[in-house]
PDB file of N, CA and C in Angstrom:
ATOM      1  N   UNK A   1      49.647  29.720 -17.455  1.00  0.00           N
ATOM      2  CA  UNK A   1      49.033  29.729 -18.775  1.00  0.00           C
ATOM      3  C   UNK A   1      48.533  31.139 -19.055  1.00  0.00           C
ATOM      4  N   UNK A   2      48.518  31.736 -20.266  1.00  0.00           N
ATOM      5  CA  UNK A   2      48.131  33.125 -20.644  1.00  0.00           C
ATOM      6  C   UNK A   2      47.019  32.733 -21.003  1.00  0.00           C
ATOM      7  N   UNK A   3      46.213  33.760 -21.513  1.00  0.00           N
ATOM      8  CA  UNK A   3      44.781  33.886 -22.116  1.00  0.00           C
ATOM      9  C   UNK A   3      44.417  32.590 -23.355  1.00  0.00           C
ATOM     10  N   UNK A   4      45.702  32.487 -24.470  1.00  0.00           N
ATOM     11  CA  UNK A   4      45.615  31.987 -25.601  1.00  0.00           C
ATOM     12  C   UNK A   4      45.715  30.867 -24.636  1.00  0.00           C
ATOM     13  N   UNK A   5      45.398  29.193 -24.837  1.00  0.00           N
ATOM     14  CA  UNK A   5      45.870  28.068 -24.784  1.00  0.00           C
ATOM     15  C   UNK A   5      45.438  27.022 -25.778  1.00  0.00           C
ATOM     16  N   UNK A   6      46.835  26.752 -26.130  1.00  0.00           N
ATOM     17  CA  UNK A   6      47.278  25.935 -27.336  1.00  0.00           C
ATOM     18  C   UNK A   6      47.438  24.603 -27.110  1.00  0.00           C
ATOM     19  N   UNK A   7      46.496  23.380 -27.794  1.00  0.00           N
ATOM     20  CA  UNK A   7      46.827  22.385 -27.588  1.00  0.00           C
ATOM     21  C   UNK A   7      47.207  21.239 -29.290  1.00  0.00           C
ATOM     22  N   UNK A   8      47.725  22.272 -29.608  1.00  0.00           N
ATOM     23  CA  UNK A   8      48.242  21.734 -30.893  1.00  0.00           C
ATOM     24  C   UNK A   8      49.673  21.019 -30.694  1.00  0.00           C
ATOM     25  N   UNK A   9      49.538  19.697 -31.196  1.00  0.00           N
ATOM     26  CA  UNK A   9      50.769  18.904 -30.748  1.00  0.00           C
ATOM     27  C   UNK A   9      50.579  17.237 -30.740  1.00  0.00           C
ATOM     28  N   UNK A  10      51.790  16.322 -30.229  1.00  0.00           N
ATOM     29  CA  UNK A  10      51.518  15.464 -29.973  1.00  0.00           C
ATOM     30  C   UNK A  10      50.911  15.403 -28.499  1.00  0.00           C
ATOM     31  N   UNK A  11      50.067  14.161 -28.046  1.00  0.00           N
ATOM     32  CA  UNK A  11      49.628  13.914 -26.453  1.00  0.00           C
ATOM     33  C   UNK A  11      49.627  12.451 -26.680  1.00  0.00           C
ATOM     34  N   UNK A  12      50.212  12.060 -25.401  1.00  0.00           N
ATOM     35  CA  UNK A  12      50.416  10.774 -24.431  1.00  0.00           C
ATOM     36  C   UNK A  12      49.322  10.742 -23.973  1.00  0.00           C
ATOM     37  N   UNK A  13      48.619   9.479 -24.064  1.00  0.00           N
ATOM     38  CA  UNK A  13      47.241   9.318 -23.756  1.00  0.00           C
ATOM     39  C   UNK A  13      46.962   8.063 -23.250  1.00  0.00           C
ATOM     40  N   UNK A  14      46.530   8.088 -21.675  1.00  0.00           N
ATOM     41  CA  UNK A  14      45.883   6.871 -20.550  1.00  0.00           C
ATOM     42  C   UNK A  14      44.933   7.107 -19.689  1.00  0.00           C
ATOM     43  N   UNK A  15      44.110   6.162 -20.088  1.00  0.00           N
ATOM     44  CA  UNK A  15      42.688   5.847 -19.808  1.00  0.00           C
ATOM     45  C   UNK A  15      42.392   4.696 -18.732  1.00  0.00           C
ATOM     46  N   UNK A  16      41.871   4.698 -18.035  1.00  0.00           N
ATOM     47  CA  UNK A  16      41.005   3.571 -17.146  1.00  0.00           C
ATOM     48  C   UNK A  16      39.550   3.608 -17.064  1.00  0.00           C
ATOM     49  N   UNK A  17      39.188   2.757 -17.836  1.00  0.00           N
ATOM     50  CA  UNK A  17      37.493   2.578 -18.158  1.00  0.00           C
ATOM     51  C   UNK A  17      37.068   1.067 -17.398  1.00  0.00           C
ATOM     52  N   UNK A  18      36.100   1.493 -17.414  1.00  0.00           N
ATOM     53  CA  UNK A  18      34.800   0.137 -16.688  1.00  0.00           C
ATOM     54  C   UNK A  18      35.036  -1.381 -16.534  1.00  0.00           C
ATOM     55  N   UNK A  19      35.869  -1.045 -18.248  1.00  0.00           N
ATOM     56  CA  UNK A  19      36.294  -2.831 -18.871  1.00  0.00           C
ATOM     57  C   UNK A  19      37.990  -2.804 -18.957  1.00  0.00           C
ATOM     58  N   UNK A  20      38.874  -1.430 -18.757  1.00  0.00           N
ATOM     59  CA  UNK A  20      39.767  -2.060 -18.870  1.00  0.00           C
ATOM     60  C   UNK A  20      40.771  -0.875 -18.966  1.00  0.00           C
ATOM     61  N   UNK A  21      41.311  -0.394 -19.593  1.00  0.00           N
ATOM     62  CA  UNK A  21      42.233   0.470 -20.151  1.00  0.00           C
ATOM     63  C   UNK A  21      42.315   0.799 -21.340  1.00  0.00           C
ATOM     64  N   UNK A  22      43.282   2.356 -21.642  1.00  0.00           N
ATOM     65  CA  UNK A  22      43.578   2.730 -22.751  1.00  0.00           C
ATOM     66  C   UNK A  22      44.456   3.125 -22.970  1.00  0.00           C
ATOM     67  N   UNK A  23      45.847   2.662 -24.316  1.00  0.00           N
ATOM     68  CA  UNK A  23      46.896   3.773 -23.318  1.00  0.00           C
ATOM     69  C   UNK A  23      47.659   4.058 -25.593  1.00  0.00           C
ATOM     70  N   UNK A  24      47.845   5.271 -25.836  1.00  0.00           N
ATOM     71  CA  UNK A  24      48.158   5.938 -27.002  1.00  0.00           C
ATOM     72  C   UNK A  24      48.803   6.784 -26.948  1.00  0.00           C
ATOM     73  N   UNK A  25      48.578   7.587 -28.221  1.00  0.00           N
ATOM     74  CA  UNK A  25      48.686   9.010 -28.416  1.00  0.00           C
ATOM     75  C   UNK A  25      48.128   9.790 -29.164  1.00  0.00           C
ATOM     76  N   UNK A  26      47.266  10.831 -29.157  1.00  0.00           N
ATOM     77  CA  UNK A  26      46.703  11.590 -29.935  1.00  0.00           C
ATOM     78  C   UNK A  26      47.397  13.366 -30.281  1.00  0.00           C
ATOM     79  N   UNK A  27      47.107  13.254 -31.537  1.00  0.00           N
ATOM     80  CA  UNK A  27      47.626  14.273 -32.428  1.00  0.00           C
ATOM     81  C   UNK A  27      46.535  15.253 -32.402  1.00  0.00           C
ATOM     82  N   UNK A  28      46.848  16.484 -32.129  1.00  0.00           N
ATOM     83  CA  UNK A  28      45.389  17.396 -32.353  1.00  0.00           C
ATOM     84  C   UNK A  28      46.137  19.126 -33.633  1.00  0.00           C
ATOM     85  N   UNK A  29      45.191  19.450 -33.674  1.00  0.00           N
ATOM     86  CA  UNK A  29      45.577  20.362 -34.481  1.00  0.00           C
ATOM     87  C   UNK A  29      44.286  21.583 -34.199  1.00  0.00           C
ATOM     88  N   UNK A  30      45.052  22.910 -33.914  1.00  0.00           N
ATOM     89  CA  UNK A  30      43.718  24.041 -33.229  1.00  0.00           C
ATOM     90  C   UNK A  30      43.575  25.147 -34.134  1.00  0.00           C
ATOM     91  N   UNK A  31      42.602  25.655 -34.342  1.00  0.00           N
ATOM     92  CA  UNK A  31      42.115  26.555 -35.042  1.00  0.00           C
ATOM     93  C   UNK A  31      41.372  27.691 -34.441  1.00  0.00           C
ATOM     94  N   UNK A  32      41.807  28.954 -33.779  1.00  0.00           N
ATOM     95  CA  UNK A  32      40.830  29.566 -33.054  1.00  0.00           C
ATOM     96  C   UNK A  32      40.955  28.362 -31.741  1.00  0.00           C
ATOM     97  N   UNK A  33      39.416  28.567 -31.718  1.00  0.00           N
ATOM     98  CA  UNK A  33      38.688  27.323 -30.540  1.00  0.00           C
ATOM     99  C   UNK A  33      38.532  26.365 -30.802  1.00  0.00           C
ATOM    100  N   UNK A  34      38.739  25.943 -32.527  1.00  0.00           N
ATOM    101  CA  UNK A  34      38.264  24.709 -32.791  1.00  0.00           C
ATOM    102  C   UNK A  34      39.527  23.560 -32.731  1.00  0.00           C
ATOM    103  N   UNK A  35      39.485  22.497 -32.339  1.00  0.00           N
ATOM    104  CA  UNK A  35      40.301  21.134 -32.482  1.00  0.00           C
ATOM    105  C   UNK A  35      39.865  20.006 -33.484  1.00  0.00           C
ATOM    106  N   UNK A  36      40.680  19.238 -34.265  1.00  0.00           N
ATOM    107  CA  UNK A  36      41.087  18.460 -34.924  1.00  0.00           C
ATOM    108  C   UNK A  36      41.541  17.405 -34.552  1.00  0.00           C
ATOM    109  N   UNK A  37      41.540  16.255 -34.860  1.00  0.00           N
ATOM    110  CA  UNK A  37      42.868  15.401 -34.688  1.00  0.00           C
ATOM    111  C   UNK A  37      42.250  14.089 -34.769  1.00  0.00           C
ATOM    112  N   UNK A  38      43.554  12.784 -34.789  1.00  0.00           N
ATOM    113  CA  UNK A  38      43.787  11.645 -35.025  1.00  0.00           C
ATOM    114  C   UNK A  38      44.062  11.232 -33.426  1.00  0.00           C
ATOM    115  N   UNK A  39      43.244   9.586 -33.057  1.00  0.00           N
ATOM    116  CA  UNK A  39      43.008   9.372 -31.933  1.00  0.00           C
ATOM    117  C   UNK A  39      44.367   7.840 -31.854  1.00  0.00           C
ATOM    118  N   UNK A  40      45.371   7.892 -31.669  1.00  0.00           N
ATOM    119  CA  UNK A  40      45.484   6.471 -32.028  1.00  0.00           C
ATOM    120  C   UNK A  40      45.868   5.386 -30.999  1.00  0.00           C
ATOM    121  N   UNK A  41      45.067   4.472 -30.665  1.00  0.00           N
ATOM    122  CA  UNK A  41      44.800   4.182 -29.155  1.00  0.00           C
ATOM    123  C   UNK A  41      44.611   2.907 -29.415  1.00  0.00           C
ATOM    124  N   UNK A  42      45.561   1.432 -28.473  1.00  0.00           N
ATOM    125  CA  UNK A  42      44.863   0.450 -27.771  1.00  0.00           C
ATOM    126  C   UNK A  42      44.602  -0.032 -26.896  1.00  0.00           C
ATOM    127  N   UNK A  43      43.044  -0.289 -27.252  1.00  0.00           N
ATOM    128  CA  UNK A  43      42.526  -0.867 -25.946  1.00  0.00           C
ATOM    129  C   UNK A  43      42.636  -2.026 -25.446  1.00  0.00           C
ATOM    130  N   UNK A  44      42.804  -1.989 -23.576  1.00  0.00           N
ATOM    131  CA  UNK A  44      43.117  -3.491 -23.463  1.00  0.00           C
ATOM    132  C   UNK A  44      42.133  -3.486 -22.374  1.00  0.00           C
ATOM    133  N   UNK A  45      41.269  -4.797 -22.734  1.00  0.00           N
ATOM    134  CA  UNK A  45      39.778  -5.153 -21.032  1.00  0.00           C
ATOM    135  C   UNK A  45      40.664  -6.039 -20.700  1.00  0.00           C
ATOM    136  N   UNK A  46      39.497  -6.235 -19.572  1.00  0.00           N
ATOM    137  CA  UNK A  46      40.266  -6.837 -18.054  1.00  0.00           C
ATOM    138  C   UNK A  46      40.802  -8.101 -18.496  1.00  0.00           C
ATOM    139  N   UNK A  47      40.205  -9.255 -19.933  1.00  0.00           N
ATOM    140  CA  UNK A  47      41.207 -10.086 -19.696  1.00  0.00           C
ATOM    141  C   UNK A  47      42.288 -10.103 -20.679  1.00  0.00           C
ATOM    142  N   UNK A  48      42.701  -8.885 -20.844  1.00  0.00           N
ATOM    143  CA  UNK A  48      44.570  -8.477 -21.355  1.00  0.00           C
ATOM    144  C   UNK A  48      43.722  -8.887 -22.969  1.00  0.00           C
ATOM    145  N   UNK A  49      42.904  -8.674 -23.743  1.00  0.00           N
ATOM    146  CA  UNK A  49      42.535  -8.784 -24.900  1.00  0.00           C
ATOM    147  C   UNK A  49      42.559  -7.157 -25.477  1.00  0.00           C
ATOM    148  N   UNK A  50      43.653  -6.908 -26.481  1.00  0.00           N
ATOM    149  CA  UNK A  50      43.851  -5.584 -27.116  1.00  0.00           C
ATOM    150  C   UNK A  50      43.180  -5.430 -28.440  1.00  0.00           C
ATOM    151  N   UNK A  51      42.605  -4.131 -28.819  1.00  0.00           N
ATOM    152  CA  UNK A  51      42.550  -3.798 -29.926  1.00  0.00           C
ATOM    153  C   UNK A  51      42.347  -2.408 -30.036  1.00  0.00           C
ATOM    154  N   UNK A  52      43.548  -2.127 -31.527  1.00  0.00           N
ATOM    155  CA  UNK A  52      44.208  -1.301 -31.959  1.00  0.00           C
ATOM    156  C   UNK A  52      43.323  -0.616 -32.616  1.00  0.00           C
ATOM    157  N   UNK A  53      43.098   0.657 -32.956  1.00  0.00           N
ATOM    158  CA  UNK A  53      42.031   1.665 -33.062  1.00  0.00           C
ATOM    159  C   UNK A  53      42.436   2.820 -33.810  1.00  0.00           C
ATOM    160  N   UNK A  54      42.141   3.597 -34.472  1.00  0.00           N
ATOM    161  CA  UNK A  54      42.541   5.263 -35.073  1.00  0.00           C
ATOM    162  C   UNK A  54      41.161   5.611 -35.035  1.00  0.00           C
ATOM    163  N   UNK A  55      41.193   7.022 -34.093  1.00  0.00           N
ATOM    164  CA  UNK A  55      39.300   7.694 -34.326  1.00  0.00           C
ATOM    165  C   UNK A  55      39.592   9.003 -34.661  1.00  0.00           C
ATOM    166  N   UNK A  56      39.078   9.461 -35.566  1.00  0.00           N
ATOM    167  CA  UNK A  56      38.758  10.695 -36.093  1.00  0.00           C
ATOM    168  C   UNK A  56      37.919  11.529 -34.629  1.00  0.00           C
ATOM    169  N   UNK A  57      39.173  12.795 -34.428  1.00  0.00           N
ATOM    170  CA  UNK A  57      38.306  13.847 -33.139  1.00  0.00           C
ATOM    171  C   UNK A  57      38.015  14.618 -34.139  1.00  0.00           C
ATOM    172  N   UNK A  58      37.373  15.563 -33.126  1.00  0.00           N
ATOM    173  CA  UNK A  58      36.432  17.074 -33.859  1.00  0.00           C
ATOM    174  C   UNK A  58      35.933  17.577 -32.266  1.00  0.00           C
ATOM    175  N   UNK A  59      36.316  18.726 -31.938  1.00  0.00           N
ATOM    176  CA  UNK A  59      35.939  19.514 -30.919  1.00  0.00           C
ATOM    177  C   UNK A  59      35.524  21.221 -30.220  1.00  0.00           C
ATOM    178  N   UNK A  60      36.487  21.205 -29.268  1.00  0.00           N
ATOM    179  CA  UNK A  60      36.301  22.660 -29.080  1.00  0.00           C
ATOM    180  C   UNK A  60      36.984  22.833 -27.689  1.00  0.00           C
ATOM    181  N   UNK A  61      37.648  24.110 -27.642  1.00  0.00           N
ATOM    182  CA  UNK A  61      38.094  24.745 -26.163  1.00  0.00           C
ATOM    183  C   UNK A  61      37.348  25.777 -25.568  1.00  0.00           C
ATOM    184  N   UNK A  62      36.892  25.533 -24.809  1.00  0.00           N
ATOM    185  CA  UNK A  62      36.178  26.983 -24.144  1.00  0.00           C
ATOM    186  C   UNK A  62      36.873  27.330 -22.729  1.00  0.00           C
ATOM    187  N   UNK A  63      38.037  28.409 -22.866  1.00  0.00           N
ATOM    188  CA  UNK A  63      39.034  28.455 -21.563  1.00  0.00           C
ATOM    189  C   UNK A  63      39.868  27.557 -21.430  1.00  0.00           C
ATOM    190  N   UNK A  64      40.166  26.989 -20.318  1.00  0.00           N
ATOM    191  CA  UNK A  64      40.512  25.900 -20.090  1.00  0.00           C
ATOM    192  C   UNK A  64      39.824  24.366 -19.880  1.00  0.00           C
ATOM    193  N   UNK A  65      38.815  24.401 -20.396  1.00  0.00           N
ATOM    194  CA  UNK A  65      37.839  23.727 -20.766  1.00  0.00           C
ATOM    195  C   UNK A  65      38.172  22.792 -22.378  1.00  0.00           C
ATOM    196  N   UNK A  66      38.646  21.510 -22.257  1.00  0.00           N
ATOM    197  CA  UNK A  66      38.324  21.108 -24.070  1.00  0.00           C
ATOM    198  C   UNK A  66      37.301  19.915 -23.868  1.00  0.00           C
ATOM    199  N   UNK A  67      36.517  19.660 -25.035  1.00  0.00           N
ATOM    200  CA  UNK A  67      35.715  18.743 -25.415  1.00  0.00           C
ATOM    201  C   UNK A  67      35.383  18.605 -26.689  1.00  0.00           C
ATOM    202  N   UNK A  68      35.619  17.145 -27.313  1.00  0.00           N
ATOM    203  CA  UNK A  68      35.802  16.619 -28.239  1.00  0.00           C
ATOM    204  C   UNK A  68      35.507  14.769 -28.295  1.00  0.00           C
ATOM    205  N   UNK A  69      34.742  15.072 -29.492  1.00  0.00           N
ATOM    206  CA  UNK A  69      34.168  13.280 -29.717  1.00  0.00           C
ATOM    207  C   UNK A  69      34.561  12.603 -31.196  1.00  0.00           C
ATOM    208  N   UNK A  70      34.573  11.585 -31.010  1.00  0.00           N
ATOM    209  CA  UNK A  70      34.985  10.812 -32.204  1.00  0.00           C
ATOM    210  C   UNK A  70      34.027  11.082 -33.312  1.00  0.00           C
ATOM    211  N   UNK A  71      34.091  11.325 -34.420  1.00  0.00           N
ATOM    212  CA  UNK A  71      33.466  11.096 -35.498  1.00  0.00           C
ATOM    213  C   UNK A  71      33.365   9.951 -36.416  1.00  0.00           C
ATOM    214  N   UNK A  72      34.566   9.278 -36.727  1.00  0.00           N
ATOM    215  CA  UNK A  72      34.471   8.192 -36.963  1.00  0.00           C
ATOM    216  C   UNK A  72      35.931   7.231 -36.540  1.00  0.00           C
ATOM    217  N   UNK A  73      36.180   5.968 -36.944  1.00  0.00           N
ATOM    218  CA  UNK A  73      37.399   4.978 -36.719  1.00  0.00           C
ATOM    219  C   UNK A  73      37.380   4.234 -37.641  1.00  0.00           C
ATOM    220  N   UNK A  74      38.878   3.219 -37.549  1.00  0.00           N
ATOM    221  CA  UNK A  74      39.063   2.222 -38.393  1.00  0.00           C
ATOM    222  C   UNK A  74      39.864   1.413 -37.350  1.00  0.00           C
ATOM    223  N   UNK A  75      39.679   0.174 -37.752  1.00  0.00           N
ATOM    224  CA  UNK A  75      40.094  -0.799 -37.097  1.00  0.00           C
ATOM    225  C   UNK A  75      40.640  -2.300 -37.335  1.00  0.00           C
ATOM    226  N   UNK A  76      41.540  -2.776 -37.571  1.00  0.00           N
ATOM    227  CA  UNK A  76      41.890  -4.092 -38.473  1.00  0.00           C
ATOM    228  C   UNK A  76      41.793  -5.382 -37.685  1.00  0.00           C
ATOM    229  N   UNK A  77      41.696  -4.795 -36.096  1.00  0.00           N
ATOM    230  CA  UNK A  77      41.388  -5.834 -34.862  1.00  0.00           C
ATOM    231  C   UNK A  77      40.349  -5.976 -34.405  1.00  0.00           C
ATOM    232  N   UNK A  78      39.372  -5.453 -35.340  1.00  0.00           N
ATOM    233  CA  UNK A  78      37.975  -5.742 -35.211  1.00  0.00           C
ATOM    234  C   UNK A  78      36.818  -6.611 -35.927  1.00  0.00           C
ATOM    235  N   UNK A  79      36.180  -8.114 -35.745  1.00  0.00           N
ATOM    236  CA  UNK A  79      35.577  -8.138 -36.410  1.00  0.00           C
ATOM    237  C   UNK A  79      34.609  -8.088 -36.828  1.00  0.00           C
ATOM    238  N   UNK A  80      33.749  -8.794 -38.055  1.00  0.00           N
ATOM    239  CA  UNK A  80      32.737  -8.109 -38.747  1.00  0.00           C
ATOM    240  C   UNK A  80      31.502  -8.212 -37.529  1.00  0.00           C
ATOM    241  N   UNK A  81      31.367  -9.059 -36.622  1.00  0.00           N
ATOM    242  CA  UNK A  81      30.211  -8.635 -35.654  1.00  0.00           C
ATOM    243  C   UNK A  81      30.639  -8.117 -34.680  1.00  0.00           C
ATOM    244  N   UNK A  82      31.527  -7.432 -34.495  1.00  0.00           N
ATOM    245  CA  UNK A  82      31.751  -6.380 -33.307  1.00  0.00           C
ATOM    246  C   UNK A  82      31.659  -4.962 -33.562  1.00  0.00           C
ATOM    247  N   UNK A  83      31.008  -4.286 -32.701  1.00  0.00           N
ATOM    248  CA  UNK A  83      30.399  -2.971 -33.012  1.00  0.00           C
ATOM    249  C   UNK A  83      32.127  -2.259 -31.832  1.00  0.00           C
ATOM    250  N   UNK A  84      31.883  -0.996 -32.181  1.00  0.00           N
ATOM    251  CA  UNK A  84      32.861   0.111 -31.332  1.00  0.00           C
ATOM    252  C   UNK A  84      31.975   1.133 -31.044  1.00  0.00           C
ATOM    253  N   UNK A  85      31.639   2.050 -30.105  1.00  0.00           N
ATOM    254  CA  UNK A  85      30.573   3.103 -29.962  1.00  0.00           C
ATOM    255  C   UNK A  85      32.238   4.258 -29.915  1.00  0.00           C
ATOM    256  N   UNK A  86      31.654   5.282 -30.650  1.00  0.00           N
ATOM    257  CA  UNK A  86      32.625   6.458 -30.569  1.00  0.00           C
ATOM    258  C   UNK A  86      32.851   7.133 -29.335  1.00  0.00           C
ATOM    259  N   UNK A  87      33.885   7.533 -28.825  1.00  0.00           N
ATOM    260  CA  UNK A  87      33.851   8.330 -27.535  1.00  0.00           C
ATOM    261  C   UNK A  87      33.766   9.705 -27.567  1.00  0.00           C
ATOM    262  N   UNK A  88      33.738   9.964 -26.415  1.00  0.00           N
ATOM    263  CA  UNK A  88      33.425  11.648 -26.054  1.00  0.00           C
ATOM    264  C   UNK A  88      34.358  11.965 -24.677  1.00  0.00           C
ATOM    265  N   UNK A  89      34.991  13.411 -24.887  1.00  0.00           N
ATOM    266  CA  UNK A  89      35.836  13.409 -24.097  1.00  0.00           C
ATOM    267  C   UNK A  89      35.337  14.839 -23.254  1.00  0.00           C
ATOM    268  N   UNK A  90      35.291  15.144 -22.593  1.00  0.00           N
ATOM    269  CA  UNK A  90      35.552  16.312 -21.638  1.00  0.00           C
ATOM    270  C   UNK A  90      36.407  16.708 -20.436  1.00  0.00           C
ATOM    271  N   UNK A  91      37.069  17.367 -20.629  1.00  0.00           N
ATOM    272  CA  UNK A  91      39.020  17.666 -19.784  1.00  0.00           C
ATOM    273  C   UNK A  91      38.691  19.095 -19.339  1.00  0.00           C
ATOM    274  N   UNK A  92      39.817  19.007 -18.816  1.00  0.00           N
ATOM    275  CA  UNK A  92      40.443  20.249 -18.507  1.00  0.00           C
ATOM    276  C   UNK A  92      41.873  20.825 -18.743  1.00  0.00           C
ATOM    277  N   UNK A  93      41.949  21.579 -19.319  1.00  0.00           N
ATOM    278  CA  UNK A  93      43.708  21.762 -19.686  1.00  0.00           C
ATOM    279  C   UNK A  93      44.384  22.415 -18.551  1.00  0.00           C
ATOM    280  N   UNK A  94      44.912  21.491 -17.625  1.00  0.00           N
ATOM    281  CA  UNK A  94      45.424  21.925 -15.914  1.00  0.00           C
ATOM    282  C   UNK A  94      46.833  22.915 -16.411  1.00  0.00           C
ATOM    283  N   UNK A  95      47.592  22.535 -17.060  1.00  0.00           N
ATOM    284  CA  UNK A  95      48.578  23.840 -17.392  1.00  0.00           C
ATOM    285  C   UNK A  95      48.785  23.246 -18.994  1.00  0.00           C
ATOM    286  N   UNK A  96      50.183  24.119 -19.226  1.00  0.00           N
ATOM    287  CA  UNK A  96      50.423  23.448 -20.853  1.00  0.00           C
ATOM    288  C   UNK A  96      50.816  22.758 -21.452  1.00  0.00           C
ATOM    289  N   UNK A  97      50.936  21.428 -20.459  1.00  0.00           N
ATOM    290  CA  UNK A  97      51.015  20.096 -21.254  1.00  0.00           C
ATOM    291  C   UNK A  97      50.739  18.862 -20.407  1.00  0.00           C
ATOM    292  N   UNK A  98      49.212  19.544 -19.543  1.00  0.00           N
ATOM    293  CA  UNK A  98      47.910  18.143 -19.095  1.00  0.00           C
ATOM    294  C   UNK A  98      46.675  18.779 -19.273  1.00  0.00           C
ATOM    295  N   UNK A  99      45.849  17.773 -19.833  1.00  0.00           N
ATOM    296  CA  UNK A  99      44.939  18.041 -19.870  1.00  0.00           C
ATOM    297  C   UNK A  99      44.353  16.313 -18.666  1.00  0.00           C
ATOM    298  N   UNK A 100      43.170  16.687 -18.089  1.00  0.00           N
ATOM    299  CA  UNK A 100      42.688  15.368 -17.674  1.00  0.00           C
ATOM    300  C   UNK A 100      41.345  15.884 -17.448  1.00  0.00           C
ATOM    301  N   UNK A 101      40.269  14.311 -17.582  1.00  0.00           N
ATOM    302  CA  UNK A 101      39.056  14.270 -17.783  1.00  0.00           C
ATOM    303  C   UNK A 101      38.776  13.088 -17.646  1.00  0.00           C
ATOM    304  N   UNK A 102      37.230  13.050 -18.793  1.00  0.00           N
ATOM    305  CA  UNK A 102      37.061  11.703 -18.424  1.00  0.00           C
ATOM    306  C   UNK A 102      36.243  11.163 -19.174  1.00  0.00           C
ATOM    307  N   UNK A 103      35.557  10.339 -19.800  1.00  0.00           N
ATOM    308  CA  UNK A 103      35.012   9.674 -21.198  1.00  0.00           C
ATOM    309  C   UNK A 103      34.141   8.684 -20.802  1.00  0.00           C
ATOM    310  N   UNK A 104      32.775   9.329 -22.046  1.00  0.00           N
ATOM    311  CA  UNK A 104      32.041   8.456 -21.953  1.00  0.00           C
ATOM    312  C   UNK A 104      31.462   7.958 -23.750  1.00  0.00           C
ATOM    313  N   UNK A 105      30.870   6.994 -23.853  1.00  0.00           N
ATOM    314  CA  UNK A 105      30.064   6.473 -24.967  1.00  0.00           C
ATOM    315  C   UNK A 105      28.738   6.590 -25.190  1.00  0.00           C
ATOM    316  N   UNK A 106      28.127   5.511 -26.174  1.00  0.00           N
ATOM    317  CA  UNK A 106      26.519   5.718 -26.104  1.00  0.00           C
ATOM    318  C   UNK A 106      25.872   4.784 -25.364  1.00  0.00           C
ATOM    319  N   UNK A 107      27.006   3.884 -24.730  1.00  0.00           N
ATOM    320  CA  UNK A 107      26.264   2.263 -24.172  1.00  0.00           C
ATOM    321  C   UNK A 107      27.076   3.049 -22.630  1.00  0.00           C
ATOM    322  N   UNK A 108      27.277   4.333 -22.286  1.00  0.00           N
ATOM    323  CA  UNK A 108      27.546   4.630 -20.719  1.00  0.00           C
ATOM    324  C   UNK A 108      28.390   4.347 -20.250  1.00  0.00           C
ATOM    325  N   UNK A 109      29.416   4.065 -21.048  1.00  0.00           N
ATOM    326  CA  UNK A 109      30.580   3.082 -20.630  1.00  0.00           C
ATOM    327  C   UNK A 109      31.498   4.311 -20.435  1.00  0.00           C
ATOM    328  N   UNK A 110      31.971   4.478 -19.250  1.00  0.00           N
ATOM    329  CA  UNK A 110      32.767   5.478 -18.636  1.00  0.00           C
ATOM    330  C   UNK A 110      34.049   5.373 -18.274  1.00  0.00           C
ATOM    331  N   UNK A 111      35.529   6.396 -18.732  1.00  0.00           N
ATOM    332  CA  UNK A 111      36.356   6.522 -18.127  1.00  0.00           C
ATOM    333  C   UNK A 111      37.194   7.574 -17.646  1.00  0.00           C
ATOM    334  N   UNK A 112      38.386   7.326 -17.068  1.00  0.00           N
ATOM    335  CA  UNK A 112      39.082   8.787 -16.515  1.00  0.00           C
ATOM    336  C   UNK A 112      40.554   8.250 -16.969  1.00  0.00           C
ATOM    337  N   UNK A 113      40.687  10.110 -17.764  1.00  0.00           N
ATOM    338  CA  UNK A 113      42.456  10.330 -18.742  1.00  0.00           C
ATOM    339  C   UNK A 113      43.083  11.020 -18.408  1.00  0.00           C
ATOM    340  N   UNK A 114      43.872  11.135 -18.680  1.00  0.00           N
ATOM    341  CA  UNK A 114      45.180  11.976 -18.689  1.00  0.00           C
ATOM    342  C   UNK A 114      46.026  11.898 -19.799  1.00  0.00           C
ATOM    343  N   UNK A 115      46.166  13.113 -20.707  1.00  0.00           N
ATOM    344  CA  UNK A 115      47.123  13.557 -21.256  1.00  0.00           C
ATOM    345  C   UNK A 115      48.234  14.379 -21.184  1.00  0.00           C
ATOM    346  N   UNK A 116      49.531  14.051 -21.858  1.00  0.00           N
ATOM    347  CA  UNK A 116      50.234  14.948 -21.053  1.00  0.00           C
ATOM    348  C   UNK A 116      51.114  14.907 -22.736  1.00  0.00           C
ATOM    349  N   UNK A 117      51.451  16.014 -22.636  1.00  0.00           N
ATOM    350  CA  UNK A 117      52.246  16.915 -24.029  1.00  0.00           C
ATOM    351  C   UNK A 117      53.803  16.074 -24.256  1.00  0.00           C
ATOM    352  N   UNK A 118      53.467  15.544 -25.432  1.00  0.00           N
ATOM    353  CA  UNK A 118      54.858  15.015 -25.723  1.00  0.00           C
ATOM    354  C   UNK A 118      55.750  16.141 -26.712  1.00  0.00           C
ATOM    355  N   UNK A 119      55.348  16.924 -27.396  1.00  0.00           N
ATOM    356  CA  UNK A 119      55.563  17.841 -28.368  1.00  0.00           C
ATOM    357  C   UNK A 119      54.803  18.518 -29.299  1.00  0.00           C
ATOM    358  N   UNK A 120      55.787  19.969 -29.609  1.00  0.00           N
ATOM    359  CA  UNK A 120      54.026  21.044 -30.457  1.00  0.00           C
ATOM    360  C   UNK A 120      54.033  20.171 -31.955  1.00  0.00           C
TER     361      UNK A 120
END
């Protein structure tokens, strides 16, 4: 990797959290240091129950360092008394097309990702 690192593109995206899994793809878009992007991900807990998700990121790279949290989502597999807490991500961009880390919420609910570059 050179000095610049670019993570503008599509990413393949899998998760193993507390309750279950995550497995997508997210779109990012970079500016300078800053990141962008569309999260689009479903989740499945331990008893094989999915729901389908889009979260608004907003972040930042510092080196090989990225971190980035949801701002907001939408959801059509969700209903009106079920809450979603936004996530937060912190990685590492291991060369130029993985990043891995690991995610947490506001209720502590923790997991570990891996992305890996499907295209710029």
């Amino acid at each position: 990797m050179g000095d610049f690192i670019s993570v503008d593109g599509i990413w393949a995206y899998s998760e193993e959290f507390d309750f279950g899994k995550t497995d997508g793809k997210i779109v990012l878009k970079q500016a300078g240091n800053s990141i962008k992007g569309i999260a689009s991900l479903t989740e499945t807990d331990l008893k094989g129950c999915s729901t389908f998700l889009e979260e608004v990121i907003e972040g930042e790279i510092k080196g090989n360092k990225i971190i980035f949290h949801g701002i907001s989502f939408q959801s059509e597999d969700l209903n009106f008394d079920q809450t979603y807490n936004l996530d937060n991500w912190e990685g590492y961009i291991t060369d130029e097309s993985k990043i891995v880390g690991h995610t947490y919420d506001q209720d502590n609910i923790c997991g570990v990702f891996v992305m890996t570059k499907l295209s710029d």
